[in-house]
Every structure is written in C-alpha cells, then in structure tokens.
PDB file of N, CA and C in Angstrom:
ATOM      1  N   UNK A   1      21.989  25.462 -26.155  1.00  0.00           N
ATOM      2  CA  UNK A   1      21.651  24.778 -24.922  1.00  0.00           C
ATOM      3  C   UNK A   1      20.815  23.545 -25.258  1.00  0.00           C
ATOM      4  N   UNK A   2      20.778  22.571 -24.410  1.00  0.00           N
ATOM      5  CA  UNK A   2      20.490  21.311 -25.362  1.00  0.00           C
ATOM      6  C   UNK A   2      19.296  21.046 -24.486  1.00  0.00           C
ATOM      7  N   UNK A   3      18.023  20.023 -24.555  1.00  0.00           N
ATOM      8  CA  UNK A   3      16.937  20.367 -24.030  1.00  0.00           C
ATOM      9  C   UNK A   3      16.876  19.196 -23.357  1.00  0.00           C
ATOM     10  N   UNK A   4      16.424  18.781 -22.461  1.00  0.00           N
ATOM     11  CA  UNK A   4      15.971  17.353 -21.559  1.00  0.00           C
ATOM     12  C   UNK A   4      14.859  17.319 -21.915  1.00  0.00           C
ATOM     13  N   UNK A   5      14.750  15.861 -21.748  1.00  0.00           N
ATOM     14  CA  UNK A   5      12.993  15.170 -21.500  1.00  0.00           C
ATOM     15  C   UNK A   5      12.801  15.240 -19.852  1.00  0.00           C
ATOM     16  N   UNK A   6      11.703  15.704 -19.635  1.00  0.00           N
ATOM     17  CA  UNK A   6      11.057  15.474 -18.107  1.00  0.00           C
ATOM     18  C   UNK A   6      10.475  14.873 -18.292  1.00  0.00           C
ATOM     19  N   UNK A   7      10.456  13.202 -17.395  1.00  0.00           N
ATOM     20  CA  UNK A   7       9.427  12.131 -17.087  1.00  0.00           C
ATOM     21  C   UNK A   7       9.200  12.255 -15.772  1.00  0.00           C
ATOM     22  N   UNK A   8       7.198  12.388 -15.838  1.00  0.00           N
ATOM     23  CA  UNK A   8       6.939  12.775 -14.506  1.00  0.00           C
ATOM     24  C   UNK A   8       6.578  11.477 -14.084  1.00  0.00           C
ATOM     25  N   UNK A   9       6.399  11.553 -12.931  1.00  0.00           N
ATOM     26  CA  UNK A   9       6.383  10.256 -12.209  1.00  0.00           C
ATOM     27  C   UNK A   9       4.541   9.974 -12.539  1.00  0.00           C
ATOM     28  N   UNK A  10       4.569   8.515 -12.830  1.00  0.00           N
ATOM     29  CA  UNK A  10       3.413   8.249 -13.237  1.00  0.00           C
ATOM     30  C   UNK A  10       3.320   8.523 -14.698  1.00  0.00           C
ATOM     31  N   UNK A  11       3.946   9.123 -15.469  1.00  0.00           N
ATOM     32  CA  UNK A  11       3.305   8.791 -16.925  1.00  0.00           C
ATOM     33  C   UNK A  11       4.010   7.783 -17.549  1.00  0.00           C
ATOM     34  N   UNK A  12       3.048   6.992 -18.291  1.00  0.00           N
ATOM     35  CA  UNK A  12       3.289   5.779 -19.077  1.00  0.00           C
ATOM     36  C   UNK A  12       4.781   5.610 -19.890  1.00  0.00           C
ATOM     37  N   UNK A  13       5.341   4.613 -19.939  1.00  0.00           N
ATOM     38  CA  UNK A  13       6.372   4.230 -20.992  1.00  0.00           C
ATOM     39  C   UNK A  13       6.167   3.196 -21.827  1.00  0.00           C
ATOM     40  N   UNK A  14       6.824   3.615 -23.159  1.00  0.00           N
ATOM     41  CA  UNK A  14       6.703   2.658 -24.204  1.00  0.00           C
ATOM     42  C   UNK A  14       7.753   1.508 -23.882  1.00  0.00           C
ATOM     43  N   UNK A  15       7.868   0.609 -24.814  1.00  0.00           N
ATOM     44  CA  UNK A  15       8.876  -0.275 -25.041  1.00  0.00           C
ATOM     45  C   UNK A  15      10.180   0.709 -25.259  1.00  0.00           C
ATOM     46  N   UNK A  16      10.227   1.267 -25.968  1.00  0.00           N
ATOM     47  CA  UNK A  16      11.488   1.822 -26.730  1.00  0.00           C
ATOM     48  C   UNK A  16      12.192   2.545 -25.881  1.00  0.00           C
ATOM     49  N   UNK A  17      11.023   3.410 -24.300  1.00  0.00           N
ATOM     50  CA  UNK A  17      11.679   4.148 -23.503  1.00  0.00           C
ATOM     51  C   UNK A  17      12.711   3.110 -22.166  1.00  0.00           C
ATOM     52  N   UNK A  18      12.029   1.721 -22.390  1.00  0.00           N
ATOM     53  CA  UNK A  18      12.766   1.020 -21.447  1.00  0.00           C
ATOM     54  C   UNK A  18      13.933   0.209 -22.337  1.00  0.00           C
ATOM     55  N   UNK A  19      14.008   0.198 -23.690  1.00  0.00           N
ATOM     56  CA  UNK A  19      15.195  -0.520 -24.007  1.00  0.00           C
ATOM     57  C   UNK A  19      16.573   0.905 -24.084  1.00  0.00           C
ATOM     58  N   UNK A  20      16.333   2.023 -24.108  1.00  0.00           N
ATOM     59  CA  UNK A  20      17.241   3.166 -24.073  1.00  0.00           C
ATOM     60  C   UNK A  20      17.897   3.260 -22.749  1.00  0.00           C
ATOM     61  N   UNK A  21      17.202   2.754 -21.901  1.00  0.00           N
ATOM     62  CA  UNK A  21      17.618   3.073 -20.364  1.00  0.00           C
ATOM     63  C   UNK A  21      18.027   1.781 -19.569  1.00  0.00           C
ATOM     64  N   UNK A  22      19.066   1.759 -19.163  1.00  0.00           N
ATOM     65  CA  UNK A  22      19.087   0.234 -18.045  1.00  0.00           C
ATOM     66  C   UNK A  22      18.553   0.086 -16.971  1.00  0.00           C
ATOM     67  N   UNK A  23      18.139   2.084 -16.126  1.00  0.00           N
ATOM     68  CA  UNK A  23      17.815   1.703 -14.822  1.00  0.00           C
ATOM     69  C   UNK A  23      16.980   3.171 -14.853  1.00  0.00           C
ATOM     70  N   UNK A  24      15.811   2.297 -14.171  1.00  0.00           N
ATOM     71  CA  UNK A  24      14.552   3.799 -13.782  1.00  0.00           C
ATOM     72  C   UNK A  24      14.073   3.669 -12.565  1.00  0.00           C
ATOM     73  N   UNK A  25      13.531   5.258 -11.711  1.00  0.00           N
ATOM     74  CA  UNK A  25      13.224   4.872 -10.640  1.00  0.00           C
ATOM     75  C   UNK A  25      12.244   4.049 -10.698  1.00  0.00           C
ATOM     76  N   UNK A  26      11.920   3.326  -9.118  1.00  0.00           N
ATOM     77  CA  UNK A  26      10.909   2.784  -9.189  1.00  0.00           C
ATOM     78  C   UNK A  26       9.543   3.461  -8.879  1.00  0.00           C
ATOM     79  N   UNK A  27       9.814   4.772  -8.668  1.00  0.00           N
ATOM     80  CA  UNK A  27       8.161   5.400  -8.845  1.00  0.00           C
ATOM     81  C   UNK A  27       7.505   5.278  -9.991  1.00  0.00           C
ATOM     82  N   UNK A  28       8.621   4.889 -11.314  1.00  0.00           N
ATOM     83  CA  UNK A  28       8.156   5.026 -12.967  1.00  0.00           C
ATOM     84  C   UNK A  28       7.775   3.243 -13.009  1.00  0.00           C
ATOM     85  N   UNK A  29       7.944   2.617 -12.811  1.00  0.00           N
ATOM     86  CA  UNK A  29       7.420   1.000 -12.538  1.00  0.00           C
ATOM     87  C   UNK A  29       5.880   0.996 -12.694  1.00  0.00           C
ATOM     88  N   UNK A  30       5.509   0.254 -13.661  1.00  0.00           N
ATOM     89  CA  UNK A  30       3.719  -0.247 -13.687  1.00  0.00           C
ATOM     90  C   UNK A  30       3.775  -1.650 -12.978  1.00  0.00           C
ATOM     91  N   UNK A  31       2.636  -1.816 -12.341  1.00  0.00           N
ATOM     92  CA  UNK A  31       2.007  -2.674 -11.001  1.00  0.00           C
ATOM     93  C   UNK A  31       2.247  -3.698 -11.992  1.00  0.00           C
ATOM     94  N   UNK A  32       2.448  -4.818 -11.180  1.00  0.00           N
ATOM     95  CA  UNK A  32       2.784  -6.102 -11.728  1.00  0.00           C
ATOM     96  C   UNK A  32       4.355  -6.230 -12.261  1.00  0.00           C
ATOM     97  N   UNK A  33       5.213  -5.628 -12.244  1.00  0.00           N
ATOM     98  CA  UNK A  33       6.293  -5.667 -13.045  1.00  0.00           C
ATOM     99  C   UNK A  33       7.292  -6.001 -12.006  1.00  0.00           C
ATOM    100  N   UNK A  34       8.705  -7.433 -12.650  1.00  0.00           N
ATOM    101  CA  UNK A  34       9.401  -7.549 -11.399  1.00  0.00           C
ATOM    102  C   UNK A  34      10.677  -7.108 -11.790  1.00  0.00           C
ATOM    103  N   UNK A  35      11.249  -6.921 -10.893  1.00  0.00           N
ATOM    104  CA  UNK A  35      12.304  -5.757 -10.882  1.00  0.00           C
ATOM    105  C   UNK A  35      13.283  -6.025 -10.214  1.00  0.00           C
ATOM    106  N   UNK A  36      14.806  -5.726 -10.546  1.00  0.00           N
ATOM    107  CA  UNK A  36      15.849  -6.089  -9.309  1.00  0.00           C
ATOM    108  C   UNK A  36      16.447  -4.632  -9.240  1.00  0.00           C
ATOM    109  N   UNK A  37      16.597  -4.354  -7.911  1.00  0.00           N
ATOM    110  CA  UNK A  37      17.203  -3.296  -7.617  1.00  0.00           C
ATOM    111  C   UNK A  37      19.202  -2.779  -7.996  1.00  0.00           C
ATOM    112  N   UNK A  38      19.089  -1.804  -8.734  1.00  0.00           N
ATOM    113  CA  UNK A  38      20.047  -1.742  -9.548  1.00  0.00           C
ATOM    114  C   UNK A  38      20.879  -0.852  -8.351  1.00  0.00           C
ATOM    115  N   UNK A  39      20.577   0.224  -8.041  1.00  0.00           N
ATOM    116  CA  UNK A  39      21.435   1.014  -7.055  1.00  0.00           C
ATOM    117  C   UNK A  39      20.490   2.321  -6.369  1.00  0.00           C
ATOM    118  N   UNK A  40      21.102   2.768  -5.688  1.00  0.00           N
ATOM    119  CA  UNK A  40      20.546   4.144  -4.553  1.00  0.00           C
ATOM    120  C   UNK A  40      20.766   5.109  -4.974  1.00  0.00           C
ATOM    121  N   UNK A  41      20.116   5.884  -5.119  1.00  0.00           N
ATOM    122  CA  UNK A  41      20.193   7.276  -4.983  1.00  0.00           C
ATOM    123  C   UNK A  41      20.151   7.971  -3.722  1.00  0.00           C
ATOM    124  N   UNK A  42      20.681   7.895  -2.623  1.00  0.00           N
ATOM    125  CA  UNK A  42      20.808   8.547  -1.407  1.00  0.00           C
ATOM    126  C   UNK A  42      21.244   9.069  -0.496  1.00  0.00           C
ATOM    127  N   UNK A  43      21.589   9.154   0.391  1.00  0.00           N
ATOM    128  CA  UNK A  43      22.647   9.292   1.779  1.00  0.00           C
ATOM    129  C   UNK A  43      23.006   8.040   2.348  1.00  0.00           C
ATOM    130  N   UNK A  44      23.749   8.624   3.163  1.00  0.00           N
ATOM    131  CA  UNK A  44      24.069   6.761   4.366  1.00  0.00           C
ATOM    132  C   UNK A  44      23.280   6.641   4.783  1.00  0.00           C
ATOM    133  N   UNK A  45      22.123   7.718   5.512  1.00  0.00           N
ATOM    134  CA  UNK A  45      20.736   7.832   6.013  1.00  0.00           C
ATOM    135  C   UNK A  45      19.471   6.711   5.495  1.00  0.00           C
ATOM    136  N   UNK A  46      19.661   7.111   4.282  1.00  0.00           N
ATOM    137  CA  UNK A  46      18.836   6.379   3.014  1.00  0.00           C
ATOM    138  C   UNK A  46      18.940   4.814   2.882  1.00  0.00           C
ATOM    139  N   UNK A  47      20.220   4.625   2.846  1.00  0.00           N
ATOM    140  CA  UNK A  47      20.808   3.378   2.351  1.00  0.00           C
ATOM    141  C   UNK A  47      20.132   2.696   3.714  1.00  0.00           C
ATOM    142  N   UNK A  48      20.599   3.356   4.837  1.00  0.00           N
ATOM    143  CA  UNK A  48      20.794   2.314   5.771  1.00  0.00           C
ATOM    144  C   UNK A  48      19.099   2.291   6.440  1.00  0.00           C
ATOM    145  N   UNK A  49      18.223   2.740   6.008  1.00  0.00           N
ATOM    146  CA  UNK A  49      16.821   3.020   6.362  1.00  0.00           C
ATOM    147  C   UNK A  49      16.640   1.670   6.033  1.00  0.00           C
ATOM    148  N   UNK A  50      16.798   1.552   4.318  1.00  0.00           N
ATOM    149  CA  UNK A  50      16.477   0.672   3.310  1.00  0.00           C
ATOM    150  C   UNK A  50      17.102  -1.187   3.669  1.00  0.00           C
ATOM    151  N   UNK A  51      18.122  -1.140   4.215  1.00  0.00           N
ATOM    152  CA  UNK A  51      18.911  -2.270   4.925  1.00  0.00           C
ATOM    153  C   UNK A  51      17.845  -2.544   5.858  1.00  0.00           C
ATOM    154  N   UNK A  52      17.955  -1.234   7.366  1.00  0.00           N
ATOM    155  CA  UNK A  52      17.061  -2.029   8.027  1.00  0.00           C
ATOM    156  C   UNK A  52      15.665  -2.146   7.791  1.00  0.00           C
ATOM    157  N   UNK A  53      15.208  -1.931   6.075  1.00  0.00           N
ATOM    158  CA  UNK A  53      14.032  -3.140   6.100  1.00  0.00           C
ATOM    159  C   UNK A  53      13.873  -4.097   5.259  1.00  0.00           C
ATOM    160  N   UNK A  54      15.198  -4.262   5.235  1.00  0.00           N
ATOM    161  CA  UNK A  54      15.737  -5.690   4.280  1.00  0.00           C
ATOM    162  C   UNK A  54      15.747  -5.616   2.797  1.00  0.00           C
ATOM    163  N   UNK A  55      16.134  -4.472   2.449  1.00  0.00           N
ATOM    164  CA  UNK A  55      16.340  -3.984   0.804  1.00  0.00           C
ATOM    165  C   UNK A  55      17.201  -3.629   0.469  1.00  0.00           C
ATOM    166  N   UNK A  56      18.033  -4.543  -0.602  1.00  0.00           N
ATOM    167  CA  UNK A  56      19.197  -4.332  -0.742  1.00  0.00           C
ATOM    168  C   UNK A  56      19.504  -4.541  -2.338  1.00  0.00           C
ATOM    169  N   UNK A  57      20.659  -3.601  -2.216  1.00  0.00           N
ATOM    170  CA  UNK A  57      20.900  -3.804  -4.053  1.00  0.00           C
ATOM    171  C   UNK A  57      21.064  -5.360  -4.441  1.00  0.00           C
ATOM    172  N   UNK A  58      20.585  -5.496  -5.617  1.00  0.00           N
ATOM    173  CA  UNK A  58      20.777  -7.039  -6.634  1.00  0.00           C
ATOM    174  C   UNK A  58      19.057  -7.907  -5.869  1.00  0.00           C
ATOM    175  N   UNK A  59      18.313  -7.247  -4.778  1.00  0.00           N
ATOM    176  CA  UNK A  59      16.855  -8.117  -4.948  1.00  0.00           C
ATOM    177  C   UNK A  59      16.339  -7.693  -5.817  1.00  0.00           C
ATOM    178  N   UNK A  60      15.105  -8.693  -5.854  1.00  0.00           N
ATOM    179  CA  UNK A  60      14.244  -8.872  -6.748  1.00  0.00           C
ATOM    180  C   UNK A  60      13.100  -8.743  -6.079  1.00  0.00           C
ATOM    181  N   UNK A  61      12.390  -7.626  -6.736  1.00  0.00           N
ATOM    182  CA  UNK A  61      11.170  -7.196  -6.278  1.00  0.00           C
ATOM    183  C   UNK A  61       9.997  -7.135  -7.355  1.00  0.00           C
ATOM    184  N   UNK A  62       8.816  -7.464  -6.618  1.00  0.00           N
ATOM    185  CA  UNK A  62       7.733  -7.218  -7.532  1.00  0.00           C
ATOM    186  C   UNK A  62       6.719  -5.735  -7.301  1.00  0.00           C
ATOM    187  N   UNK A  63       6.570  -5.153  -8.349  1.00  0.00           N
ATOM    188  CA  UNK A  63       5.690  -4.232  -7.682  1.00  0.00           C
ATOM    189  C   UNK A  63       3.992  -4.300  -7.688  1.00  0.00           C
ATOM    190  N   UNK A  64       3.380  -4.568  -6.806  1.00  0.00           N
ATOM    191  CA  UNK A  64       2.571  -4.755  -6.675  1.00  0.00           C
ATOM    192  C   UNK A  64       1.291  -4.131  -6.690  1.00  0.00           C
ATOM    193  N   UNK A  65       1.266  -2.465  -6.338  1.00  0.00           N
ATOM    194  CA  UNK A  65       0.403  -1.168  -6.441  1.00  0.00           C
ATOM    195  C   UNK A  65       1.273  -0.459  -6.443  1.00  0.00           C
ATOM    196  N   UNK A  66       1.052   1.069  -7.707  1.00  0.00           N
ATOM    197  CA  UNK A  66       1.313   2.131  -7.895  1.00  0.00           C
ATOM    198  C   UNK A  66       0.642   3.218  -7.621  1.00  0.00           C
ATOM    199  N   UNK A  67       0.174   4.397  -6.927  1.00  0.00           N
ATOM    200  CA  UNK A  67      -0.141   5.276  -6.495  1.00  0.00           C
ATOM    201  C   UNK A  67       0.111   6.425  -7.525  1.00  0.00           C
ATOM    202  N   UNK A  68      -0.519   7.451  -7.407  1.00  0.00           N
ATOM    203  CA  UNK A  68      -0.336   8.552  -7.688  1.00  0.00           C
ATOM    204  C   UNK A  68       0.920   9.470  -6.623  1.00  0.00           C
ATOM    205  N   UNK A  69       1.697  10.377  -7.598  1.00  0.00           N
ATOM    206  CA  UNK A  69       3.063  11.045  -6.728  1.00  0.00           C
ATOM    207  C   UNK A  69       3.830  10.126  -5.974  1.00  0.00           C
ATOM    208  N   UNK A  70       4.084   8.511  -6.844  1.00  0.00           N
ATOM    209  CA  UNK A  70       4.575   7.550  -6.893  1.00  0.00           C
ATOM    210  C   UNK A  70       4.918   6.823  -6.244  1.00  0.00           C
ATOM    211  N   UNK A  71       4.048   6.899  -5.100  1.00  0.00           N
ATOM    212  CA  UNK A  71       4.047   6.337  -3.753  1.00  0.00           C
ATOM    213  C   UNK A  71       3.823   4.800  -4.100  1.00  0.00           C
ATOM    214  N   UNK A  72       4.277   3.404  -4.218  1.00  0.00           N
ATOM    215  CA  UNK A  72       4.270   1.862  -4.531  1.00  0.00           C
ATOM    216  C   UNK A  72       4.000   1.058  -3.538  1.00  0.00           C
ATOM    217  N   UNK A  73       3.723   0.131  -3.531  1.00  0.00           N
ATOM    218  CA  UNK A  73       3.688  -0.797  -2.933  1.00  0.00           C
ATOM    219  C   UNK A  73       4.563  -2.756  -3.147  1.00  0.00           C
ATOM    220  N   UNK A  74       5.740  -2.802  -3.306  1.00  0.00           N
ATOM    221  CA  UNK A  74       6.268  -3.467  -3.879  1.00  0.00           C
ATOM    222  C   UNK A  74       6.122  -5.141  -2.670  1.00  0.00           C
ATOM    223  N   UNK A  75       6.936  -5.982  -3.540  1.00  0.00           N
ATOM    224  CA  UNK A  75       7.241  -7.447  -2.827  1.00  0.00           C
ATOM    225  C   UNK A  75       8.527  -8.112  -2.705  1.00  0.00           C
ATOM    226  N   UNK A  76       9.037  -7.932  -1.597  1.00  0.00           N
ATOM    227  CA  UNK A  76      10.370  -9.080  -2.014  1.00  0.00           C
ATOM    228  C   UNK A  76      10.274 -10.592  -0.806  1.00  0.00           C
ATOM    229  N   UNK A  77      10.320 -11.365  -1.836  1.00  0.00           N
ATOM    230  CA  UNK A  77       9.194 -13.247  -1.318  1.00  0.00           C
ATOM    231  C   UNK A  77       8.111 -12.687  -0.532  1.00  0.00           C
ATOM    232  N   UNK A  78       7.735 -13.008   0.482  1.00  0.00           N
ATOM    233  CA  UNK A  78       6.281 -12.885   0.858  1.00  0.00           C
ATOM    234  C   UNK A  78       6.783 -11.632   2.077  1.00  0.00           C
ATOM    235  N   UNK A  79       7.369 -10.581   2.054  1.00  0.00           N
ATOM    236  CA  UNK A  79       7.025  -9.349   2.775  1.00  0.00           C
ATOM    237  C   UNK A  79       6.886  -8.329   1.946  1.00  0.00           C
ATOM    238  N   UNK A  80       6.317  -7.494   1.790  1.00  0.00           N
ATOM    239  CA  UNK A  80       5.125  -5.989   1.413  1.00  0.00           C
ATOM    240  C   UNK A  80       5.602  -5.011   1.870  1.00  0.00           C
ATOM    241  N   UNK A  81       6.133  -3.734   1.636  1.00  0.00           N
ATOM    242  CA  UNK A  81       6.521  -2.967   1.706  1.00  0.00           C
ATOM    243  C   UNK A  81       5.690  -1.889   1.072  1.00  0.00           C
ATOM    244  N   UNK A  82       5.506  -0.513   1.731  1.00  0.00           N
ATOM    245  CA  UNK A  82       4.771   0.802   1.523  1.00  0.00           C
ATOM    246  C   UNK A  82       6.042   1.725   1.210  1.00  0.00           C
ATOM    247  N   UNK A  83       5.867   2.270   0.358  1.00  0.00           N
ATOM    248  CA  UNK A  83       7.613   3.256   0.370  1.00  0.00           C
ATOM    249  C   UNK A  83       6.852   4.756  -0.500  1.00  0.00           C
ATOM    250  N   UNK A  84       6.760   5.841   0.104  1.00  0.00           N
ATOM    251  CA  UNK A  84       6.338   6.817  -0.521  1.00  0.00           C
ATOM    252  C   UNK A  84       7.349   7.945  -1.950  1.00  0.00           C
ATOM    253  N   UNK A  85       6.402   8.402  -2.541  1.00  0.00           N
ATOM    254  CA  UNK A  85       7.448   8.674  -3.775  1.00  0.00           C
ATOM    255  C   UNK A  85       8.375   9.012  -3.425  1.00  0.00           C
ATOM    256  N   UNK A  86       8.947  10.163  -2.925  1.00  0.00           N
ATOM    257  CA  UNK A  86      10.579  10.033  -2.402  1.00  0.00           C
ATOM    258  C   UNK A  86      10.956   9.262  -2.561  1.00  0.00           C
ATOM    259  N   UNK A  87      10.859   8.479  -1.931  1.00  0.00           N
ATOM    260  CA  UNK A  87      11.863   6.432  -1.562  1.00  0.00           C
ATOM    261  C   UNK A  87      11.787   6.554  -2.969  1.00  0.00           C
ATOM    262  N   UNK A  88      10.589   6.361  -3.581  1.00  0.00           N
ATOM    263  CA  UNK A  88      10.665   4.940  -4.978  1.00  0.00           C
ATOM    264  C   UNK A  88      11.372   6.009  -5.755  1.00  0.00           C
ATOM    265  N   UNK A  89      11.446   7.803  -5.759  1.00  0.00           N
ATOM    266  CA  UNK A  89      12.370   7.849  -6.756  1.00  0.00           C
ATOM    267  C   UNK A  89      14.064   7.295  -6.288  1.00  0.00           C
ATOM    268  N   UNK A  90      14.489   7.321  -5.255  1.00  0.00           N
ATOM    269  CA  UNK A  90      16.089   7.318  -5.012  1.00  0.00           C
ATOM    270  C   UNK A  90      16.698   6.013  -5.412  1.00  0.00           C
ATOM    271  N   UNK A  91      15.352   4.718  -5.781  1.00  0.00           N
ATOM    272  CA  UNK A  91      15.332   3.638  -5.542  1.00  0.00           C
ATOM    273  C   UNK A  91      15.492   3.288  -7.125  1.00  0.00           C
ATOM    274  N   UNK A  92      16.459   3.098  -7.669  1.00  0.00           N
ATOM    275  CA  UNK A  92      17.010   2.931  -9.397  1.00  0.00           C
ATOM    276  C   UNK A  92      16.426   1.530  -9.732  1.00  0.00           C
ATOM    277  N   UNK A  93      16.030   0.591 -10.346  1.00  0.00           N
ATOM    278  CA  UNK A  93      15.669  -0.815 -10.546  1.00  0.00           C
ATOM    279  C   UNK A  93      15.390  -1.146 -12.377  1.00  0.00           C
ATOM    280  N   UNK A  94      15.776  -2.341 -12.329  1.00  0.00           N
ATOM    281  CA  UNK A  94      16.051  -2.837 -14.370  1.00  0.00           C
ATOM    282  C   UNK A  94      15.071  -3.631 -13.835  1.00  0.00           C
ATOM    283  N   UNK A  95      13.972  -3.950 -15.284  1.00  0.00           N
ATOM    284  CA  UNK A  95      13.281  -4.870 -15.400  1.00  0.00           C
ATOM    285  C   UNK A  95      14.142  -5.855 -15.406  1.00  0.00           C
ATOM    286  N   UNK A  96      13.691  -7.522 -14.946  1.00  0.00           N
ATOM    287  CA  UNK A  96      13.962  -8.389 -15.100  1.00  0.00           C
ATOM    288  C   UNK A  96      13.168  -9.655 -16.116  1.00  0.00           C
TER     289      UNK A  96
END
C-alpha cells in the first residue's frame, strides 16, 4: 500500500514543494504571494457563488492575509475578498 503526504493547511512550503506541483489550494498560499486561479474544486453551487463575486478561473489574485484553518484574505485590482478555509481549499491557484 503506498503512503501519501498530508499537507495541512497552514504548514510552510519549500521551493522544491512548489516546483513538483502546478496547482495548490489557496488555503496553502503565504500572504503576499500573487496567484492566478487555475480551477475549482466544487459544485455548480460553488462555482457559481464564486462568479457572483467576480472570481473566475485565469484571475490574478494577490493574497493578502492568511489565517489560521486557512481562512485568507485575497485581492483581485482594488476589491478584497474574505473566503473561509473551505472556499480557499476548493479554490486550486499557480504562483505567478
């Protein structure tokens, strides 16, 4: 049986863990880092929450505060967004 790594939300990554991977949630994102949204993890529910508040795959977001149980605070141009860990895990994003 072959073993997984568990990355909990909030612990640190090296360089080496972001060149192995193309896309991590954004609960795993450190503050300051900008980011374009790669794809969803969700329902139609999800998706379409995320539309109506103007977030959509291929922006570019900055994250701005990270929380503990990965609750963020991100930027896309000058509107601010609160999204609690749930959201930021379903929410896939590549450094840019």
């Amino acid at each position: 049986m072959e073993s997984s790594r568990l990355i909990e939300p909030g612990s640190e990554r090296s360089s080496e863990d972001l060149s192995s991977q193309s896309a991590l949630p954004l609960a795993l994102a450190s503050e300051g880092e900008m980011l374009k949204i790669d794809s969803l993890r969700g329902g139609r529910g999800f998706h379409e929450k995320l539309v109506s508040m103007g977030l959509n795959v291929g922006d570019e977001i900055e994250v701005i505060q990270r929380r503990a149980g990965g609750t963020v605070v991100i930027a896309k141009g000058e509107n601010r967004y609160g999204l609690g860990g749930g959201m930021a895990q379903k929410i896939l994003v590549a450094i840019i």
